[in-house]
N, C-alpha and C. Protein backbone atom coordinates (compact mmCIF):
# COMPACT_ATOMS: atom_id res chain seq x y z
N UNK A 1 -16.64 17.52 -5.09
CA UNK A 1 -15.69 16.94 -6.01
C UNK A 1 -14.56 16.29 -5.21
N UNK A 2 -14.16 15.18 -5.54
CA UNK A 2 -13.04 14.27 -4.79
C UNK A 2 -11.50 15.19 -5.02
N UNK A 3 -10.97 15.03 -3.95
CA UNK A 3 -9.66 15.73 -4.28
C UNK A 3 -9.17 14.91 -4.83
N UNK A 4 -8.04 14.95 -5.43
CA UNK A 4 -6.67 14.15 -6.19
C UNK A 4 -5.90 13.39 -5.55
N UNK A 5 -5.74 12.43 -5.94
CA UNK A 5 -4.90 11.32 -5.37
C UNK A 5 -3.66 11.72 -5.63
N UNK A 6 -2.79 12.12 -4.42
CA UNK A 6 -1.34 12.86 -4.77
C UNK A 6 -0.07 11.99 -5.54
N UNK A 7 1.06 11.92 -5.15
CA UNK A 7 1.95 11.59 -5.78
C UNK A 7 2.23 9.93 -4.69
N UNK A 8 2.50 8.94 -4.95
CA UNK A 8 2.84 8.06 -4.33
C UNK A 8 4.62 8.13 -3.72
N UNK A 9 4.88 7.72 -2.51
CA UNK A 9 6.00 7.62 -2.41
C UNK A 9 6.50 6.00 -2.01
N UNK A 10 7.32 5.04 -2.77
CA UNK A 10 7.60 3.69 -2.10
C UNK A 10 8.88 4.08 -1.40
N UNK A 11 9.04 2.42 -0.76
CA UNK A 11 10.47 2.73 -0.13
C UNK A 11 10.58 0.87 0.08
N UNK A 12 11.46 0.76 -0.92
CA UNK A 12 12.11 -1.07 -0.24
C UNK A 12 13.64 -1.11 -0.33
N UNK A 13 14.32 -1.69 -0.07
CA UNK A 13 15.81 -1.94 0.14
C UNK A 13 16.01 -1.70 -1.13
N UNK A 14 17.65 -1.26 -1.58
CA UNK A 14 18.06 -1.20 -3.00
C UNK A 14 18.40 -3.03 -3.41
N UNK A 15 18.30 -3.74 -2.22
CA UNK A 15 18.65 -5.42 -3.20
C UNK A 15 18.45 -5.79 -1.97
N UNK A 16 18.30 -7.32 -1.79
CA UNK A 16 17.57 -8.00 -0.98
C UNK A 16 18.39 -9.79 -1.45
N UNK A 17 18.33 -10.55 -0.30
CA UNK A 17 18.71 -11.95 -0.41
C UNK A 17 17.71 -12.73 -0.29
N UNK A 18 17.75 -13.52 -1.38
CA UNK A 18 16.49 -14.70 -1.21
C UNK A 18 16.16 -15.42 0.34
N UNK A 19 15.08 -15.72 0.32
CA UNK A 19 14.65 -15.93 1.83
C UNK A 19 14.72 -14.98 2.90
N UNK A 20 15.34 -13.66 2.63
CA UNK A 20 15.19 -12.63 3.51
C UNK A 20 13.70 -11.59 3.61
N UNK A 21 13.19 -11.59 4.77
CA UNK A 21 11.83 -10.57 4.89
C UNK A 21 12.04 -9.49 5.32
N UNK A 22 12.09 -8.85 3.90
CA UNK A 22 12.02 -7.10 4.18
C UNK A 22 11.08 -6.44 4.42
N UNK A 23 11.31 -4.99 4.46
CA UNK A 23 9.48 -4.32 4.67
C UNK A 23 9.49 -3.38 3.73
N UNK A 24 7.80 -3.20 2.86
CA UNK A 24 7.71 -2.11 2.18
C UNK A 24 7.11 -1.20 2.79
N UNK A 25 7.66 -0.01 2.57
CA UNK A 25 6.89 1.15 3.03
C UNK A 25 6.12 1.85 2.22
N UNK A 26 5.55 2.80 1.69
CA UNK A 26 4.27 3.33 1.05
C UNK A 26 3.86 4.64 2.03
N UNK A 27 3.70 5.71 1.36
CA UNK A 27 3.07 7.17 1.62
C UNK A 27 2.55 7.41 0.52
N UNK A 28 1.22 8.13 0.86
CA UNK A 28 1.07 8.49 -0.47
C UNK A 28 -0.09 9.81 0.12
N UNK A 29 0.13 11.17 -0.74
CA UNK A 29 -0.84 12.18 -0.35
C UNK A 29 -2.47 12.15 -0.72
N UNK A 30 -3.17 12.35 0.68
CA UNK A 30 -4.32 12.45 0.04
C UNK A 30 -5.24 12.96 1.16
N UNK A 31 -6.54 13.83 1.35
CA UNK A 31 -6.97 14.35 2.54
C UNK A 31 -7.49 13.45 3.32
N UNK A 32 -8.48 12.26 2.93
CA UNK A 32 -8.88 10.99 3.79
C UNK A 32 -9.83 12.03 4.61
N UNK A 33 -10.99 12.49 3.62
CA UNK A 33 -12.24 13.34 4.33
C UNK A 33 -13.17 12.15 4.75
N UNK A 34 -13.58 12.12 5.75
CA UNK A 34 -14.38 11.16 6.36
C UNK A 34 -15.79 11.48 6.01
N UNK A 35 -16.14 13.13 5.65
CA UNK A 35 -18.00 12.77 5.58
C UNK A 35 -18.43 13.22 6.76
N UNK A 36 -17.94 13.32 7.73
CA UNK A 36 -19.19 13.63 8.97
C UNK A 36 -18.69 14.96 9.16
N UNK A 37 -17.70 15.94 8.40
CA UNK A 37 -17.43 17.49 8.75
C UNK A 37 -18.28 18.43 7.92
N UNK A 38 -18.87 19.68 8.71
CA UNK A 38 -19.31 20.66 7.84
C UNK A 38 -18.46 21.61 7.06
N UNK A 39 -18.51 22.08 6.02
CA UNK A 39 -18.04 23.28 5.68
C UNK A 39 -18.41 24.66 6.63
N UNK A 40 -18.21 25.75 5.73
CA UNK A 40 -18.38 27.25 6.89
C UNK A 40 -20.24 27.36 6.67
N UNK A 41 -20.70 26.74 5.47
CA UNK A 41 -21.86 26.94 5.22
C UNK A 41 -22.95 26.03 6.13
N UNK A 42 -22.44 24.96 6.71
CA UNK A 42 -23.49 23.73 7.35
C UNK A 42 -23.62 22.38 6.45
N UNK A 43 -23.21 22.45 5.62
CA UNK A 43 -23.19 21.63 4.70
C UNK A 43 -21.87 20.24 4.59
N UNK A 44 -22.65 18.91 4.38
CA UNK A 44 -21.96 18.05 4.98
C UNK A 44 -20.53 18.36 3.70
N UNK A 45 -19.55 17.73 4.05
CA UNK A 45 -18.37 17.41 3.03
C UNK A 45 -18.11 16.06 2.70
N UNK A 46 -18.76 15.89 1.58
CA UNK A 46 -18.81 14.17 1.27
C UNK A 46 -17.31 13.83 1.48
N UNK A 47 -17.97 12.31 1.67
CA UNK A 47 -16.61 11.14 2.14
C UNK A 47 -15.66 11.27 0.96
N UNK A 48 -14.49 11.31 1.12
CA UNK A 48 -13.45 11.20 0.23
C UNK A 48 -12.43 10.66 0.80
N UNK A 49 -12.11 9.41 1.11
CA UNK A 49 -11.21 8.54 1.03
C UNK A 49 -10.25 7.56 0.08
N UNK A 50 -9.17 7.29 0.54
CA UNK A 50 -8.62 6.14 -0.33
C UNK A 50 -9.30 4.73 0.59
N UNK A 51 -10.26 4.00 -0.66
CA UNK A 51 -10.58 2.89 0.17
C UNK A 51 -9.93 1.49 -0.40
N UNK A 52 -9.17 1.65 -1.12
CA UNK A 52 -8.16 0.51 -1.56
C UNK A 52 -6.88 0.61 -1.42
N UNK A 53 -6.10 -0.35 -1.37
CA UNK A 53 -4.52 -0.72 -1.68
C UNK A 53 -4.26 -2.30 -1.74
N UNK A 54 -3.63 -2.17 -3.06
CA UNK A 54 -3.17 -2.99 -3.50
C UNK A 54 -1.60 -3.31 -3.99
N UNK A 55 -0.78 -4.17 -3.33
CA UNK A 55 0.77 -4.56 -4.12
C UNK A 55 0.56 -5.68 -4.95
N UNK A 56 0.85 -5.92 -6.13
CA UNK A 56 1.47 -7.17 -6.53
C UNK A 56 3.09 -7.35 -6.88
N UNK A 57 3.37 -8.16 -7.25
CA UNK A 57 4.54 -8.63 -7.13
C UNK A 57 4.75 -9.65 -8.07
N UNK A 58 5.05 -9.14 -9.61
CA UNK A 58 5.42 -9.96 -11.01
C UNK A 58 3.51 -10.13 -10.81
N UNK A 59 2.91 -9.19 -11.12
CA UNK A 59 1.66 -9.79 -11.51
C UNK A 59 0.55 -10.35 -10.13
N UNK A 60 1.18 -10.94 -9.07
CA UNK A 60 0.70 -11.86 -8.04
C UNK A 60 0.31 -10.96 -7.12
N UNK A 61 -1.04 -10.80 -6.30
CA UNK A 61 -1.26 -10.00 -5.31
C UNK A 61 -0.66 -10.48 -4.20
N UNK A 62 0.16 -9.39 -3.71
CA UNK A 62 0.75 -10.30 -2.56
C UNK A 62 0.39 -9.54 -0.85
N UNK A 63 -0.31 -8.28 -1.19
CA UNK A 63 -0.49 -7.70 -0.03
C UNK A 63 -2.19 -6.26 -0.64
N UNK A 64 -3.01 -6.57 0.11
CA UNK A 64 -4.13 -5.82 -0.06
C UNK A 64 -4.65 -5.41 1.41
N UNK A 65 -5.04 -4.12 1.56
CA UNK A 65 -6.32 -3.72 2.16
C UNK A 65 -7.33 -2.80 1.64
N UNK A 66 -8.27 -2.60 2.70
CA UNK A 66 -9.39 -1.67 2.85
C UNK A 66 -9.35 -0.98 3.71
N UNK A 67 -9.16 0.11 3.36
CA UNK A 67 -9.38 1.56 4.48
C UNK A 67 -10.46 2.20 4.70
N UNK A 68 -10.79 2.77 5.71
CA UNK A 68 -12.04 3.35 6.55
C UNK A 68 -11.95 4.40 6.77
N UNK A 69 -13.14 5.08 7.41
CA UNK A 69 -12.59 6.86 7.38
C UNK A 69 -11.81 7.07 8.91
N UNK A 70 -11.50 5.97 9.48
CA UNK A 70 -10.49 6.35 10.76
C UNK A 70 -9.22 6.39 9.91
N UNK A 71 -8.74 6.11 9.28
CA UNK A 71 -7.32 6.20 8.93
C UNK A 71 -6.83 8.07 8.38
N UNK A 72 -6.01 8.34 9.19
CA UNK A 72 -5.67 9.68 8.72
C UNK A 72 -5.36 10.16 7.42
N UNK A 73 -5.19 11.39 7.30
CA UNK A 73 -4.92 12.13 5.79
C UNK A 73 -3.38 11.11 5.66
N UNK A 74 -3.12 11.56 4.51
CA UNK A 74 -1.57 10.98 3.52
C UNK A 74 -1.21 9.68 4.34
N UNK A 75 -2.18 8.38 4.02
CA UNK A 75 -1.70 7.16 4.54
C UNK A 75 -0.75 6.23 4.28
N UNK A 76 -0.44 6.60 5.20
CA UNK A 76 1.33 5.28 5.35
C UNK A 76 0.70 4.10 5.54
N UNK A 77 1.62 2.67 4.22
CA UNK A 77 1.12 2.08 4.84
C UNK A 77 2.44 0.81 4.76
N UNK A 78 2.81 0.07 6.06
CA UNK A 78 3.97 -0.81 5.63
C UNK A 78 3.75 -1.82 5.99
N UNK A 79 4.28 -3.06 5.29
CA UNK A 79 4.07 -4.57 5.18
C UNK A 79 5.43 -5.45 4.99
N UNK A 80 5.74 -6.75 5.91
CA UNK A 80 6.25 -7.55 5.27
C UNK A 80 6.26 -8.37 3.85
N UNK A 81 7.13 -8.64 3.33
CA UNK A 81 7.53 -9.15 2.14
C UNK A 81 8.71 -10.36 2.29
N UNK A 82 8.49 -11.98 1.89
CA UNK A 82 9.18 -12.70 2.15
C UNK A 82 9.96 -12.82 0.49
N UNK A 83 11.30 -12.30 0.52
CA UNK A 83 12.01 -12.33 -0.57
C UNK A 83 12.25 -13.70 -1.21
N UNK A 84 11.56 -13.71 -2.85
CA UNK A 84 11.89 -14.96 -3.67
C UNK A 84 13.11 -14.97 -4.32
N UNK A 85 13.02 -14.01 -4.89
CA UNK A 85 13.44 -13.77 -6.38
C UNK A 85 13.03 -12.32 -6.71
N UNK A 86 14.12 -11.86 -7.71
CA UNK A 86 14.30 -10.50 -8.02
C UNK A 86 12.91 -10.12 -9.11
N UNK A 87 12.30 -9.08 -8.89
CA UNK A 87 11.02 -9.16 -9.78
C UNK A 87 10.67 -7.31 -9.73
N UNK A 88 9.01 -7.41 -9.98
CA UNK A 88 8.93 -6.11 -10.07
C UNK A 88 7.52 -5.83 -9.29
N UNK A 89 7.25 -4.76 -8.32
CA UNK A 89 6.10 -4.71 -7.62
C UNK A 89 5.07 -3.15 -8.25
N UNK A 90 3.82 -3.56 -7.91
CA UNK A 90 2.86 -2.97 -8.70
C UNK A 90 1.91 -2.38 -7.77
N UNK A 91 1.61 -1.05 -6.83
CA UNK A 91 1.64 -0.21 -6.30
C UNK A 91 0.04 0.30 -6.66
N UNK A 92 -0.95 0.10 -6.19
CA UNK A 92 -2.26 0.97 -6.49
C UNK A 92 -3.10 1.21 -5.70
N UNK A 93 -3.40 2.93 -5.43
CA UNK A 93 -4.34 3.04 -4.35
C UNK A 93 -5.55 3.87 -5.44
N UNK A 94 -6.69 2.82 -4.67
CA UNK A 94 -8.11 3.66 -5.27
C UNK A 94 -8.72 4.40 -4.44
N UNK A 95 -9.72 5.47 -4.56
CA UNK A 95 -10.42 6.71 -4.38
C UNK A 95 -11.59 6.08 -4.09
N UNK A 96 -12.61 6.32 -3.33
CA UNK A 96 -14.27 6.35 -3.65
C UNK A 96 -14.77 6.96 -4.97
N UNK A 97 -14.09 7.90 -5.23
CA UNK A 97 -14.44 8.22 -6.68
C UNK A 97 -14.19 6.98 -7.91
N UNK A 98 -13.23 6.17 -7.62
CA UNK A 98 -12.51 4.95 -8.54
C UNK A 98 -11.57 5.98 -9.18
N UNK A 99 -10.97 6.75 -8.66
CA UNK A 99 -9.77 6.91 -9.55
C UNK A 99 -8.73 6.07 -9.12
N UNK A 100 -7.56 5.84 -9.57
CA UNK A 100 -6.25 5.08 -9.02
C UNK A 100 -5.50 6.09 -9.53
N UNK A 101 -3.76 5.70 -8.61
CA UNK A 101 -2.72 6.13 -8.69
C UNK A 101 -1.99 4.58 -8.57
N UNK A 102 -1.30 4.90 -9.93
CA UNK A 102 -0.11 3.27 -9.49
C UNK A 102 0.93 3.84 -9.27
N UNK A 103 2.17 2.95 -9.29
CA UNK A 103 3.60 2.98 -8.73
C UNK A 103 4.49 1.99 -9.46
N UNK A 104 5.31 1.76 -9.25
CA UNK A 104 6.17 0.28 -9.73
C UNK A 104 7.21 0.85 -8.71
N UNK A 105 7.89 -0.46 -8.38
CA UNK A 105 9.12 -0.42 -8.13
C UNK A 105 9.91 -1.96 -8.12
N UNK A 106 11.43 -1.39 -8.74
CA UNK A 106 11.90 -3.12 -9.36
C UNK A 106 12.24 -3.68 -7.76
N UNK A 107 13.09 -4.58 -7.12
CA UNK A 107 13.52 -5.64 -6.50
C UNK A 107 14.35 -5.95 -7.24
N UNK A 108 15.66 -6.42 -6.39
CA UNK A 108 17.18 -6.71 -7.16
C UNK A 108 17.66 -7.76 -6.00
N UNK A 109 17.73 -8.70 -6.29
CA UNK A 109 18.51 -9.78 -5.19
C UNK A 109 19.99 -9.24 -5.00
N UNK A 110 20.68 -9.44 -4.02
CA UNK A 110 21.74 -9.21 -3.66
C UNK A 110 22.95 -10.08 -4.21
């Protein structure tokens, strides 16, 4: 059974100036079982990873990857962002199982 996709944590500036590139940060809990470990019994422990992330930004994807089973448990993950305009960003990491966990967080121009 897939463990639970934990609680997300963001992190962007409290306000920001147009044309300024900030960075988002992103944690979020989760074990990131790769599949190739046994239990005490011999028995493999299926893959359980987060193999998506996705930001948008008012709707617009503005930052995506794909994760692999090298990436460690509770993955951090941080990105530039070239500031437009004050809006709202949209936060989702998927499971191999397809579950998701979203997020929001607003953006406030300075």
């Amino acid at each position: 059974m897939a463990a639970p996709i934990g609680q997300p944590r963001v992190r962007l500036p409290a306000s920001a100036k147009a044309g300024e590139i900030i960075e988002i940060r992103t944690l979020i809990s989760h074990v990131m079982e790769t599949g190739n470990r046994r239990d005490q019994e011999g028995k493999t422990i299926p893959r359980d990873i987060i193999k998506r992330f996705v930001a948008k930004f008012d709707g617009q994807e503005v930052f995506a990857m794909d994760l692999a089973t090298a990436i460690s448990a509770n993955p951090y993950i941080a990105f530039p962002f070239k500031v437009e305009k004050a809006g709202s960003f949209e936060f989702t990491w998927t499971n191999d199982a397809g579950e998701e966990r979203k997020s929001t967080a607003e953006l406030k121009l300075a």
